[in-house]
Protein backbone atom coordinates (compact mmCIF):
# COMPACT_ATOMS: atom_id res chain seq x y z
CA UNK A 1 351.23 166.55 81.92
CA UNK A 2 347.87 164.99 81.29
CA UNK A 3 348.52 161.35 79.91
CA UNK A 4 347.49 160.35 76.47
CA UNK A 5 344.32 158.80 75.31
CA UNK A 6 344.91 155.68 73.04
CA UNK A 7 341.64 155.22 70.68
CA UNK A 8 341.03 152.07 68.43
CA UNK A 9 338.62 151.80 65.24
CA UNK A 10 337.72 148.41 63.95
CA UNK A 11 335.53 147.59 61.72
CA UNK A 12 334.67 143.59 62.67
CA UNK A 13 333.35 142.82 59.29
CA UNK A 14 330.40 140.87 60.33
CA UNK A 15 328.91 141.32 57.19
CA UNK A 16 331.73 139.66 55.30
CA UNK A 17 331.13 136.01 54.39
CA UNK A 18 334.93 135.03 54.00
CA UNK A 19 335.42 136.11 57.78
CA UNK A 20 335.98 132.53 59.88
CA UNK A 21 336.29 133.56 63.28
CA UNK A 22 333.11 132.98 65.25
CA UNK A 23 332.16 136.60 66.81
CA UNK A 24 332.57 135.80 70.31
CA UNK A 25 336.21 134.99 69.94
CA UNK A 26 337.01 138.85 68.74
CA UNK A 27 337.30 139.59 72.22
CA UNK A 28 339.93 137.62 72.91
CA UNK A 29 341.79 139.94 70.41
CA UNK A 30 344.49 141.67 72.28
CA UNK A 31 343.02 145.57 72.06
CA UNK A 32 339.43 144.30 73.30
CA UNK A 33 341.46 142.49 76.42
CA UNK A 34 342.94 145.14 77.13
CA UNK A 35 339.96 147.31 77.03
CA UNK A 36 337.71 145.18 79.62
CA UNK A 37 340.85 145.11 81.81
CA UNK A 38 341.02 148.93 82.41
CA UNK A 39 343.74 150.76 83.28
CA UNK A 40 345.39 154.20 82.71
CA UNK A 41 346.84 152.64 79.29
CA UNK A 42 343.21 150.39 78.27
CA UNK A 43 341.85 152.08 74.75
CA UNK A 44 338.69 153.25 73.88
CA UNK A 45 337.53 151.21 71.38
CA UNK A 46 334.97 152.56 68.41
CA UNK A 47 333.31 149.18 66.64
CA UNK A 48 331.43 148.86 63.19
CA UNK A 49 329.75 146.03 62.10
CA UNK A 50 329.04 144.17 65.04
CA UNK A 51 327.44 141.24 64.24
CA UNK A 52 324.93 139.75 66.84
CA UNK A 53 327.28 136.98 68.43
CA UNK A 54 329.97 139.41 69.23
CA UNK A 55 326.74 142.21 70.47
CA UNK A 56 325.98 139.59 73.00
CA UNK A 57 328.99 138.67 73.77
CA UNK A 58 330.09 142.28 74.78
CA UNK A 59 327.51 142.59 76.82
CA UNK A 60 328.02 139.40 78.54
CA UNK A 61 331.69 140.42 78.69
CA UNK A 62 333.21 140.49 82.21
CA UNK A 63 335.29 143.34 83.11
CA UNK A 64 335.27 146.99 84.39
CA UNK A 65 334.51 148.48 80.95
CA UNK A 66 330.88 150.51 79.81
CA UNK A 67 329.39 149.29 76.45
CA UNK A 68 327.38 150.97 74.52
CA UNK A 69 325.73 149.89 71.06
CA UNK A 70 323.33 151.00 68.72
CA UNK A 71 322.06 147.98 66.06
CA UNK A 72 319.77 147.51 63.70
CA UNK A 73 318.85 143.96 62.07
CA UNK A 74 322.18 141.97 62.43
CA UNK A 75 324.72 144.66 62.12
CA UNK A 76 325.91 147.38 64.68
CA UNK A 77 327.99 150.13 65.79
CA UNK A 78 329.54 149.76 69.64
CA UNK A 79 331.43 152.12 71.79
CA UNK A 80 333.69 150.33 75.05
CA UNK A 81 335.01 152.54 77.25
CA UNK A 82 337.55 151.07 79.82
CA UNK A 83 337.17 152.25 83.80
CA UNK A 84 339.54 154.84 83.20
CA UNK A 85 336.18 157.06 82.16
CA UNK A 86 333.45 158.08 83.31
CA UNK A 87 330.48 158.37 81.21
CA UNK A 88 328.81 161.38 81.89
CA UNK A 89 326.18 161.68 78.73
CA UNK A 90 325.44 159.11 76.03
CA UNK A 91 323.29 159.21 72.57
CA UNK A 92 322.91 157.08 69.40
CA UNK A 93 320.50 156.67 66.63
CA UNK A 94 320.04 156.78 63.22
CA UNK A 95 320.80 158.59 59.91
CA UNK A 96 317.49 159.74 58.91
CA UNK A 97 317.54 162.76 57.52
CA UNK A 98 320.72 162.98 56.10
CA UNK A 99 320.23 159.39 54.68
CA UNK A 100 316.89 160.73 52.65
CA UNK A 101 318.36 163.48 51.51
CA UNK A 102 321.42 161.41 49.93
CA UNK A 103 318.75 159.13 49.04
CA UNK A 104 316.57 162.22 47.30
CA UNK A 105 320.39 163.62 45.51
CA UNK A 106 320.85 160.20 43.82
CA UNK A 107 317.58 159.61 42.70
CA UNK A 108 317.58 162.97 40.82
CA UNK A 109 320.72 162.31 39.40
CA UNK A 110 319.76 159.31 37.87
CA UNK A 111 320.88 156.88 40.29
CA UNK A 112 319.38 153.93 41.98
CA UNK A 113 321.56 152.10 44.44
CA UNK A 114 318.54 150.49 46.22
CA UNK A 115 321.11 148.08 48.00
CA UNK A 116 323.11 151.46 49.86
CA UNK A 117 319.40 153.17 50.22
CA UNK A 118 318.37 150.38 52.30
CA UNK A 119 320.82 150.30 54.64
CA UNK A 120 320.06 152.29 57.29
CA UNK A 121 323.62 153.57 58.92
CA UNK A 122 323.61 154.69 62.76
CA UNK A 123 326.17 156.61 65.16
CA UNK A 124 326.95 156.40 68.63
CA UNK A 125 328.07 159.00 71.04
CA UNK A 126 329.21 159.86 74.73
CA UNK A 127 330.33 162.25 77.12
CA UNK A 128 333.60 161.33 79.00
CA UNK A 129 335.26 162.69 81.90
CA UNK A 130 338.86 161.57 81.71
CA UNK A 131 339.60 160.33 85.31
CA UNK A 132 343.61 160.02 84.81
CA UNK A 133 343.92 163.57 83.19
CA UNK A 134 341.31 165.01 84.94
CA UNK A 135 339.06 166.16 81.58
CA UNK A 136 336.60 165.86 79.78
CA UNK A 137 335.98 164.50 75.76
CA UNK A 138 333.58 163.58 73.52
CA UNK A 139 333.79 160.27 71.59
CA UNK A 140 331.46 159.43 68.41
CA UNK A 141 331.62 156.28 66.68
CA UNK A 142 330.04 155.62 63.37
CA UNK A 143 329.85 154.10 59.59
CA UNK A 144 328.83 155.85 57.01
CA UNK A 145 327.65 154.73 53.33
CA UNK A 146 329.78 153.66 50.73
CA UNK A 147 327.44 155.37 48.38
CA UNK A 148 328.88 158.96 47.58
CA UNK A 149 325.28 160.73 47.74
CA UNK A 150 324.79 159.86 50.86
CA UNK A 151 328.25 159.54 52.51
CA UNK A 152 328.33 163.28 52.64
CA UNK A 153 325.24 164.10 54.46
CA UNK A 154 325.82 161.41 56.81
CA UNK A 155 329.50 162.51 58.02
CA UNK A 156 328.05 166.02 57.57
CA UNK A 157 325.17 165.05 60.14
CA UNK A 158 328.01 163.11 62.14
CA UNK A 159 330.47 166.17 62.56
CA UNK A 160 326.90 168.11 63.55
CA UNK A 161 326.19 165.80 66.59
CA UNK A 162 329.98 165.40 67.67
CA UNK A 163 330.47 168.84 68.01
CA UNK A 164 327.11 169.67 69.72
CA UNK A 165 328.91 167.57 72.76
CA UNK A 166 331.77 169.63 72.95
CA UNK A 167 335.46 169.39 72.89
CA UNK A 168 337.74 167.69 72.85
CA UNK A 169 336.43 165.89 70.57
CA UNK A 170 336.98 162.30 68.75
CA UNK A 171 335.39 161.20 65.69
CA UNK A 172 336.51 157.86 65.07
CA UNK A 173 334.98 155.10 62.05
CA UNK A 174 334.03 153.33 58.88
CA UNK A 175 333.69 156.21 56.41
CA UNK A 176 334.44 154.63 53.15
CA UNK A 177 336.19 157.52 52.24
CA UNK A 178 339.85 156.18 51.05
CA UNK A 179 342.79 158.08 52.80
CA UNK A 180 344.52 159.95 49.60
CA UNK A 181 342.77 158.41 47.03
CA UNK A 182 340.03 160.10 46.72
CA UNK A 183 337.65 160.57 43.44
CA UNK A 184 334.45 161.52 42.67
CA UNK A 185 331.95 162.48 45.01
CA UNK A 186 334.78 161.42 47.88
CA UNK A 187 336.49 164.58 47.04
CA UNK A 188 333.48 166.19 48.93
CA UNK A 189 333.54 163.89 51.60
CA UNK A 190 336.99 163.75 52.21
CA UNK A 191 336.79 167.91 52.44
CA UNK A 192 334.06 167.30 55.43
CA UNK A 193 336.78 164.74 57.27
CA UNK A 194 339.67 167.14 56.58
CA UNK A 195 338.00 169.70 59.17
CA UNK A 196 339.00 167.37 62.12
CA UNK A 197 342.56 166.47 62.10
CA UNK A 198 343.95 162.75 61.54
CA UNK A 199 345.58 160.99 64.39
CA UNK A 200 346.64 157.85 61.89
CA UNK A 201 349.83 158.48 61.57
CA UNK A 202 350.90 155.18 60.22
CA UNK A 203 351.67 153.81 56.73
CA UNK A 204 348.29 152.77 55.24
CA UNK A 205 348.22 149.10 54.12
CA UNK A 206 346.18 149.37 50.95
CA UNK A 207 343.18 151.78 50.60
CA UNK A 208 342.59 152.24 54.26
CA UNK A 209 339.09 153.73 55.17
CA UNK A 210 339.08 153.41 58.27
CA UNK A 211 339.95 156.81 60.16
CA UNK A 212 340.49 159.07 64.03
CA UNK A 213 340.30 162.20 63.85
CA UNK A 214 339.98 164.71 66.43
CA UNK A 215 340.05 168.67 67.97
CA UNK A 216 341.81 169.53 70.76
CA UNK A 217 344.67 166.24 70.50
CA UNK A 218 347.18 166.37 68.48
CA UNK A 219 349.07 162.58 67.52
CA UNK A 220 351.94 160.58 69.28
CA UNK A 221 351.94 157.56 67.66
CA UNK A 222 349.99 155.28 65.59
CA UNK A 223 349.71 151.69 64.00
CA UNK A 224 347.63 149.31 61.92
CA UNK A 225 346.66 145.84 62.96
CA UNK A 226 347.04 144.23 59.67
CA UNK A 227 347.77 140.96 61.03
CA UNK A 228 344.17 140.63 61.78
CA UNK A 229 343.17 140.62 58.00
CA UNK A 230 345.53 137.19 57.76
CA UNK A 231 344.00 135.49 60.51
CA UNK A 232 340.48 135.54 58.68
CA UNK A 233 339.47 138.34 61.85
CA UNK A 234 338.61 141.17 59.31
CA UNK A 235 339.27 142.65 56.11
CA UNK A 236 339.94 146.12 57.86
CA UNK A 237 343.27 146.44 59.76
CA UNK A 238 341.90 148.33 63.09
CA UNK A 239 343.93 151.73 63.34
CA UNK A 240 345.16 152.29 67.20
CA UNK A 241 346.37 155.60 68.07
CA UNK A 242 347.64 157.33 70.61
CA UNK A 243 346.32 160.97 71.27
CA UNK A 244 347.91 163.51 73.39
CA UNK A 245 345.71 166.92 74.72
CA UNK A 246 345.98 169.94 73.48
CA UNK A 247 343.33 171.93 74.94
């Protein structure tokens, strides 16, 4: 049997001025340890707002794991593989389209959430060939907009790029689509993240936006870091979950 694949998404919060940690300290967090150290169990870890000390700091980070990041003006998305992959193919950019033509929906409607229009949102992607099982996957990391016009274009344009990779496939992020509680235009949203299936298994703590989901894995087990919000780390709890083939 092929072994699992353990996937982490954390959103660092660099954007939040009540976090206290200074960024290069995050990867002394336990997950990101055991990430640079490798290793059949290390987890692929899928980051959202990266702020620019932690950025440098992962790429001054010693170890055998790939990084991969896609910024824009103090914020970013990263992707760290641990040795146990090989990355075979790797993309990121921006929301551009998508983001215009949220942009475009709201303003007919009425709307004008200039702070959400000018953020511009990004995703990162790669091709993996699973060393351990012998495999390959795709893995796309991203955050989306907590503005409802243009959440739904963007996850839309996400799904669009993660499945032009191939499966097996895990999508894995910030959506700001709450799990269960959705309203409004999250319904539609939520309807666009319900066509990959959720690996979080676990209990959410609160109104947890943070999701994995995948094709071709089914779950084995999962958990919630909320310990981290406590420690003045983040005000996400990052989800780890452990993945099992299918395909």
């Amino acid at each position: 049997m092929a072994p699992d694949v353990r996937v982490i998404t954390f959103n660092a919060a660099a954007g939040n001025p009540r976090i206290t940690t200074p960024e290069d300290e995050f990867l002394e967090l336990p997950f990101y340890r055991e990430a640079f150290a490798g290793g059949r169990d290390a987890p692929l870890l899928a980051l959202q707002e990266v702020g620019d000390g932690q950025a440098k700091a992962l790429r001054r980070a010693s170890g055998s794991a790939t990084v991969l990041q896609r910024r824009r003006p103090g914020l970013g998305n990263a992707l760290v593989i641990p040795d146990r992959y090989e990355v075979l193919a790797r993309r990121s950019g921006y929301y551009v389209l998508s983001h215009l033509r949220g942009v475009g929906h709201g303003l007919r409607g009425g709307r004008r959430n200039w702070r959400q229009y000018g953020e511009l949102r990004m995703w990162v992607r790669a091709r993996l060939r699973d060393r351990a099982a012998g495999r390959e996957l795709t893995i796309l990391t991203t955050h989306t907009s907590a503005d409802g016009d243009l959440t739904v274009p963007q996850i839309a344009a996400a799904f669009r790029r993660a499945r032009a990779a191939g499966t097996p496939l895990i999508l894995a992020g910030d959506f700001n689509v709450p799990k269960g509680r959705e309203r409004g235009r999250d319904v539609a949203a939520a309807a666009l993240l319900s066509r990959l299936r959720d690996m979080g298994t676990a209990p959410a703590a609160g109104e947890n936006i943070d999701h994995v989901l995948a094709a071709g894995f089914e779950p084995v087990s999962s958990r919630l870091w909320t310990d981290l919000r406590d420690r003045r780390i983040s005000d996400h709890a990052a989800e780890d979950d452990v993945l099992r083939y299918t395909e």
